[in-house]
PDB file of N, CA and C in Angstrom:
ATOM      1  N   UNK A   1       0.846  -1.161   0.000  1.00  0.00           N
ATOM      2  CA  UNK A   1       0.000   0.000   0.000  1.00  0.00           C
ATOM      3  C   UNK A   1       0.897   1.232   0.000  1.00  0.00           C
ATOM      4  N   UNK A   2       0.343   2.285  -0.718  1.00  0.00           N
ATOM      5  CA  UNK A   2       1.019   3.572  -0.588  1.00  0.00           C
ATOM      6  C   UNK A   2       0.669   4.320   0.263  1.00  0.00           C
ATOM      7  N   UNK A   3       1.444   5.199   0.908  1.00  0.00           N
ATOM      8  CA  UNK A   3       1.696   6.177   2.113  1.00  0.00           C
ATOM      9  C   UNK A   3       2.033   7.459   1.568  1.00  0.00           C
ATOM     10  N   UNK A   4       1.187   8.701   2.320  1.00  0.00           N
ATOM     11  CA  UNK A   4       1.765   9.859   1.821  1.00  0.00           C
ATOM     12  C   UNK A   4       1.689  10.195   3.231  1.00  0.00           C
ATOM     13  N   UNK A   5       3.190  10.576   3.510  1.00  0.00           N
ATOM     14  CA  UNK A   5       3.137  11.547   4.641  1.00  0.00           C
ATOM     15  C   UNK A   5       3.278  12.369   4.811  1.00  0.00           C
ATOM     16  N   UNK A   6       3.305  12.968   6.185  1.00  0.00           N
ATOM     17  CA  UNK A   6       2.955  14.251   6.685  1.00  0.00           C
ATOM     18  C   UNK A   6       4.258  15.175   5.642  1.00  0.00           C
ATOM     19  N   UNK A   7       5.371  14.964   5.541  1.00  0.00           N
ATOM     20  CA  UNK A   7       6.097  15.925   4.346  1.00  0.00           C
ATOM     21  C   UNK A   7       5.874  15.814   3.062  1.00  0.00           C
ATOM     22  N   UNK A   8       4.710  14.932   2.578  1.00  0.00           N
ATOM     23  CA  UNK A   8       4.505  14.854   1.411  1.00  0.00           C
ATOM     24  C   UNK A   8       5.612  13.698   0.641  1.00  0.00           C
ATOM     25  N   UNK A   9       6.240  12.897   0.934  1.00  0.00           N
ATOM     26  CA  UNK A   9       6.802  11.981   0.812  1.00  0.00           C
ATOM     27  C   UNK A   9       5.913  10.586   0.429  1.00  0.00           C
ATOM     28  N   UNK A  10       5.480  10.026  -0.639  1.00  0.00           N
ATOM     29  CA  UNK A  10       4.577   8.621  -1.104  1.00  0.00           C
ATOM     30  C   UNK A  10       5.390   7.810  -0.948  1.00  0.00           C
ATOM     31  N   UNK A  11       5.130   6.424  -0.180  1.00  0.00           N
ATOM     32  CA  UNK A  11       5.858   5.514   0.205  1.00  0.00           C
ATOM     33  C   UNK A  11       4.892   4.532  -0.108  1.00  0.00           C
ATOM     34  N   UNK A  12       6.284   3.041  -0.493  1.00  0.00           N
ATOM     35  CA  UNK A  12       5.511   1.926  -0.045  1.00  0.00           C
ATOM     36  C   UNK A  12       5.627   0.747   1.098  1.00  0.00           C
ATOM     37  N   UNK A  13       4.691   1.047   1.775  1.00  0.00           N
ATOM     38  CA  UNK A  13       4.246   0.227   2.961  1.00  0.00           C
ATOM     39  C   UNK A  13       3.241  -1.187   3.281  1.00  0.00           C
ATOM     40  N   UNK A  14       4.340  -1.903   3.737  1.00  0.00           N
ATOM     41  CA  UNK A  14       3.395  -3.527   3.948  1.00  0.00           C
ATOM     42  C   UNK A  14       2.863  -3.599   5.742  1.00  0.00           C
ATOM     43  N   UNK A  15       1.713  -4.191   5.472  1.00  0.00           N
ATOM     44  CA  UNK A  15       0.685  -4.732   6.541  1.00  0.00           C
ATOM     45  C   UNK A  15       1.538  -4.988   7.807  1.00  0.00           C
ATOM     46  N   UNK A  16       2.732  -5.877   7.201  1.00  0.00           N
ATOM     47  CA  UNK A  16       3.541  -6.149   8.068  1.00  0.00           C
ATOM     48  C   UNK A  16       4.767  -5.061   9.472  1.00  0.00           C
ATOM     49  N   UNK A  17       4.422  -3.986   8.719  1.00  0.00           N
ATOM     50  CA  UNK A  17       4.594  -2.454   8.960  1.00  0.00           C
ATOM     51  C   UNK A  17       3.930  -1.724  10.074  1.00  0.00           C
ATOM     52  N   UNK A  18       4.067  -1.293  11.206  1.00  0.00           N
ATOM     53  CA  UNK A  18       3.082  -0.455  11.483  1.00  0.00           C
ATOM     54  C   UNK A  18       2.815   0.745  11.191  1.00  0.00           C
ATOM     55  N   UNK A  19       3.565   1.545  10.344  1.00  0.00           N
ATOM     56  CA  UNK A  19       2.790   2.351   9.670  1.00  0.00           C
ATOM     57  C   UNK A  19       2.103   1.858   8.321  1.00  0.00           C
ATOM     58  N   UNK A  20       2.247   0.532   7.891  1.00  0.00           N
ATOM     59  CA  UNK A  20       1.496   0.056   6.740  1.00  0.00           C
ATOM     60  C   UNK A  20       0.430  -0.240   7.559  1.00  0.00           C
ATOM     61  N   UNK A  21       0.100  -0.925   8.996  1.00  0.00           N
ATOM     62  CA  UNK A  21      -0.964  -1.284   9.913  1.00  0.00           C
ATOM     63  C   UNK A  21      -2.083  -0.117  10.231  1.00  0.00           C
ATOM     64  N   UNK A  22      -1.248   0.948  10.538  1.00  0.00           N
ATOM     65  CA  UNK A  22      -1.841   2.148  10.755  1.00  0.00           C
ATOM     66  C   UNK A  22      -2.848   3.060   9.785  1.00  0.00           C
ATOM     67  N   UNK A  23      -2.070   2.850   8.447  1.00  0.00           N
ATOM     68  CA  UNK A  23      -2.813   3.439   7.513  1.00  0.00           C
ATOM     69  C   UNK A  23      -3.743   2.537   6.856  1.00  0.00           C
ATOM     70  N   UNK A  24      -3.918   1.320   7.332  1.00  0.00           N
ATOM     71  CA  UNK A  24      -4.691   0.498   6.694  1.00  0.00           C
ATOM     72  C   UNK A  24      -5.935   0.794   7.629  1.00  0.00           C
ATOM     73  N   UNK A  25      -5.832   0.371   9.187  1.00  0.00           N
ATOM     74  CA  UNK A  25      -6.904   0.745   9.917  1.00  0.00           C
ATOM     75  C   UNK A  25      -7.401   2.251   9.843  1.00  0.00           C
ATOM     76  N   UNK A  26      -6.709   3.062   9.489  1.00  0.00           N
ATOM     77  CA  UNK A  26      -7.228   4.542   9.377  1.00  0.00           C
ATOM     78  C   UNK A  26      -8.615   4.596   7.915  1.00  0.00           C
ATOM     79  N   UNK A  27      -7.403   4.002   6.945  1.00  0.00           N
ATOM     80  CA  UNK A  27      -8.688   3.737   5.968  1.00  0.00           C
ATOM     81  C   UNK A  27      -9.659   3.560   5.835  1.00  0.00           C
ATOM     82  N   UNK A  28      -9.747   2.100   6.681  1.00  0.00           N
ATOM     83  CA  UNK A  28     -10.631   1.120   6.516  1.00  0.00           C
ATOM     84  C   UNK A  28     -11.707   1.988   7.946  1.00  0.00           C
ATOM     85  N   UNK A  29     -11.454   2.951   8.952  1.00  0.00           N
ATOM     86  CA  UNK A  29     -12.400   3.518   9.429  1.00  0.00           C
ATOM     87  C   UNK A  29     -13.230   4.485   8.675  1.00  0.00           C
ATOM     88  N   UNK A  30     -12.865   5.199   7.576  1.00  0.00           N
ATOM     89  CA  UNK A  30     -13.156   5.939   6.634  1.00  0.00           C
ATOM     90  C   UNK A  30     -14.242   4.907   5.820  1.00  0.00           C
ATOM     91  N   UNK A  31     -13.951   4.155   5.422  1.00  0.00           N
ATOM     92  CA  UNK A  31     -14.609   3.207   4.453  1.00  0.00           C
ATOM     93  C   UNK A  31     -15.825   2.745   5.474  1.00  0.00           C
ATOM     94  N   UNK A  32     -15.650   2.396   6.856  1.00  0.00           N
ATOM     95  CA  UNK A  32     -16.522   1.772   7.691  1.00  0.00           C
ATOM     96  C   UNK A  32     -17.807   3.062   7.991  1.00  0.00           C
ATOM     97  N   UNK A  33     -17.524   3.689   7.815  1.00  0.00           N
ATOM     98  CA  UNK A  33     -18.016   5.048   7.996  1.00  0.00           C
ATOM     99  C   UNK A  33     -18.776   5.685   6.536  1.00  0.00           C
ATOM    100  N   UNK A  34     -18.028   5.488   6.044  1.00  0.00           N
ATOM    101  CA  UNK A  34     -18.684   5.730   4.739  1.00  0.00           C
ATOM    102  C   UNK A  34     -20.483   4.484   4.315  1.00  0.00           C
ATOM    103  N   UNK A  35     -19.992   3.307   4.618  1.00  0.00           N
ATOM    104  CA  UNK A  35     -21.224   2.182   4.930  1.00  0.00           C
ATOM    105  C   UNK A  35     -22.271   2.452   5.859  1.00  0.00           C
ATOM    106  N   UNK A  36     -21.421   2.780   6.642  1.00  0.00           N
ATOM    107  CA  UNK A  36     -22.792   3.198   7.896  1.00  0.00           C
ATOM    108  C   UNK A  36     -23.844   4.872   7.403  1.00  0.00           C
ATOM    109  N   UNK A  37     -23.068   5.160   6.854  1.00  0.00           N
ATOM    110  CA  UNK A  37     -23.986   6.466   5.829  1.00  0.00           C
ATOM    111  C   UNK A  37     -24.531   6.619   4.964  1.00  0.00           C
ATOM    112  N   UNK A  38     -24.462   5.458   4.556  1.00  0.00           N
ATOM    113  CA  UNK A  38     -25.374   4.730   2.940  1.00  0.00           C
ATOM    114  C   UNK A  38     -26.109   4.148   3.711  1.00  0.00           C
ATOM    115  N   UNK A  39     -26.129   3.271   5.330  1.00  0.00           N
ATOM    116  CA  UNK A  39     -27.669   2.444   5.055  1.00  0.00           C
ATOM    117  C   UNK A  39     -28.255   3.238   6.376  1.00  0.00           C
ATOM    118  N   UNK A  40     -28.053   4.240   7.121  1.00  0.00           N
ATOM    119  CA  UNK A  40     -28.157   5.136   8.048  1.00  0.00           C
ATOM    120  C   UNK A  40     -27.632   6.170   7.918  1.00  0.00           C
ATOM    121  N   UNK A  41     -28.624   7.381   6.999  1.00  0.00           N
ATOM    122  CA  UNK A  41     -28.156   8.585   6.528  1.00  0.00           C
ATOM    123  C   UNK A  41     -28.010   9.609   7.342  1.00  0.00           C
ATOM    124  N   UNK A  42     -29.216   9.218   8.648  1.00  0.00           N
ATOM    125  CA  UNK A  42     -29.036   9.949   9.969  1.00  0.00           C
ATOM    126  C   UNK A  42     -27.880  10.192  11.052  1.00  0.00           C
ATOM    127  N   UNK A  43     -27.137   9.062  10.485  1.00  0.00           N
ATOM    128  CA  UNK A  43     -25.855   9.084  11.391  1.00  0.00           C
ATOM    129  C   UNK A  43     -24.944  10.361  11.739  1.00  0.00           C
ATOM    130  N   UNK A  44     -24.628  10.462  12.551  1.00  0.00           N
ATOM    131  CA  UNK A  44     -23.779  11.606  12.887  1.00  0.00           C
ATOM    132  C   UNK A  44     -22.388  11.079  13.329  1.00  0.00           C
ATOM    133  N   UNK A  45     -21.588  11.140  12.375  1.00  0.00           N
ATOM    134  CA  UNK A  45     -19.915  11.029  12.293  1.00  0.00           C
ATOM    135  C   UNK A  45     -19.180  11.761  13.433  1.00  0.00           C
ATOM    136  N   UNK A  46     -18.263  11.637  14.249  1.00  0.00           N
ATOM    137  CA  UNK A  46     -17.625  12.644  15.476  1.00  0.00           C
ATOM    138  C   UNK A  46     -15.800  12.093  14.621  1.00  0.00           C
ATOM    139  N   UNK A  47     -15.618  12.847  15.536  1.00  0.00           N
ATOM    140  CA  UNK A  47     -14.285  12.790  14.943  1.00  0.00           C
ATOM    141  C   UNK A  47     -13.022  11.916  16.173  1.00  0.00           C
ATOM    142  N   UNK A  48     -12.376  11.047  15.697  1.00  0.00           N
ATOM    143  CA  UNK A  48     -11.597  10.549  16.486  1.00  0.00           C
ATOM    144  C   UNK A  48     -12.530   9.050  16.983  1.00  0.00           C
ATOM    145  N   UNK A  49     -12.176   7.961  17.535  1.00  0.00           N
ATOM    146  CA  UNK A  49     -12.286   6.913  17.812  1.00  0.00           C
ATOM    147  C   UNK A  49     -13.292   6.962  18.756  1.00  0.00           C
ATOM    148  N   UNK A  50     -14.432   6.280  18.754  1.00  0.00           N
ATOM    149  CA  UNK A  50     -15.231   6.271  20.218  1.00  0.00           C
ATOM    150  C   UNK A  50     -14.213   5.655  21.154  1.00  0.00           C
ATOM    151  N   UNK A  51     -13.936   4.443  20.798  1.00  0.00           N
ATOM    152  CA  UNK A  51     -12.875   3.783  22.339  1.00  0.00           C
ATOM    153  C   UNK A  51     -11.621   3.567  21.727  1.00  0.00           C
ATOM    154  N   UNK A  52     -10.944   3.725  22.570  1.00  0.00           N
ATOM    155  CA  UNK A  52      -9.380   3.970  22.547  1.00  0.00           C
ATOM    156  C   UNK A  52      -9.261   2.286  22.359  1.00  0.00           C
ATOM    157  N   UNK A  53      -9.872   0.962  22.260  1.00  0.00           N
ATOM    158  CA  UNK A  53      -9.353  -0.183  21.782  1.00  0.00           C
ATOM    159  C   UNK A  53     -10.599  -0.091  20.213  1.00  0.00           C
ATOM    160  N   UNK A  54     -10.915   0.570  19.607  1.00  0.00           N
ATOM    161  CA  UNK A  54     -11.233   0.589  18.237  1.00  0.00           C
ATOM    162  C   UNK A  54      -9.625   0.568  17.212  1.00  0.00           C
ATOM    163  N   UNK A  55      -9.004   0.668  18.135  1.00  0.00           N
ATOM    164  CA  UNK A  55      -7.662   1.116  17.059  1.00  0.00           C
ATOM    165  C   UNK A  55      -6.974   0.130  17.519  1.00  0.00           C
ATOM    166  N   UNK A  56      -5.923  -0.488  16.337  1.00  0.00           N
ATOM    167  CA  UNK A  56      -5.438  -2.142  17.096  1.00  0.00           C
ATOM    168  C   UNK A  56      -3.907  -1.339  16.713  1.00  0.00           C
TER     169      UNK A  56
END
């Protein structure tokens, strides 16, 4: 997977990585979020993790 970081630097990063880990779960909350707003339009998005073990 590719990485752009904070200096603007695109990298490639494996799962095996924790910043390949990191940006995968960051994603994939985006994407999880994005689902829950297609079948519950009412939802209200907050920002940051409800519980501090949502993030592995």
């Amino acid at each position: 997977m590719k990485v752009l970081r904070k200096n603007g630097e695109i990298v490639e990063v494996s799962f095996a990585e924790q910043e390949g880990k990191k940006a995968f779960w960051h994603t994939s909350a985006h994407v999880l979020a994005q689902a829950v707003k297609r079948l519950y339009p009412e939802t209200k998005c907050a920002i940051g993790p409800a519980r501090k073990w949502f993030l592995l």
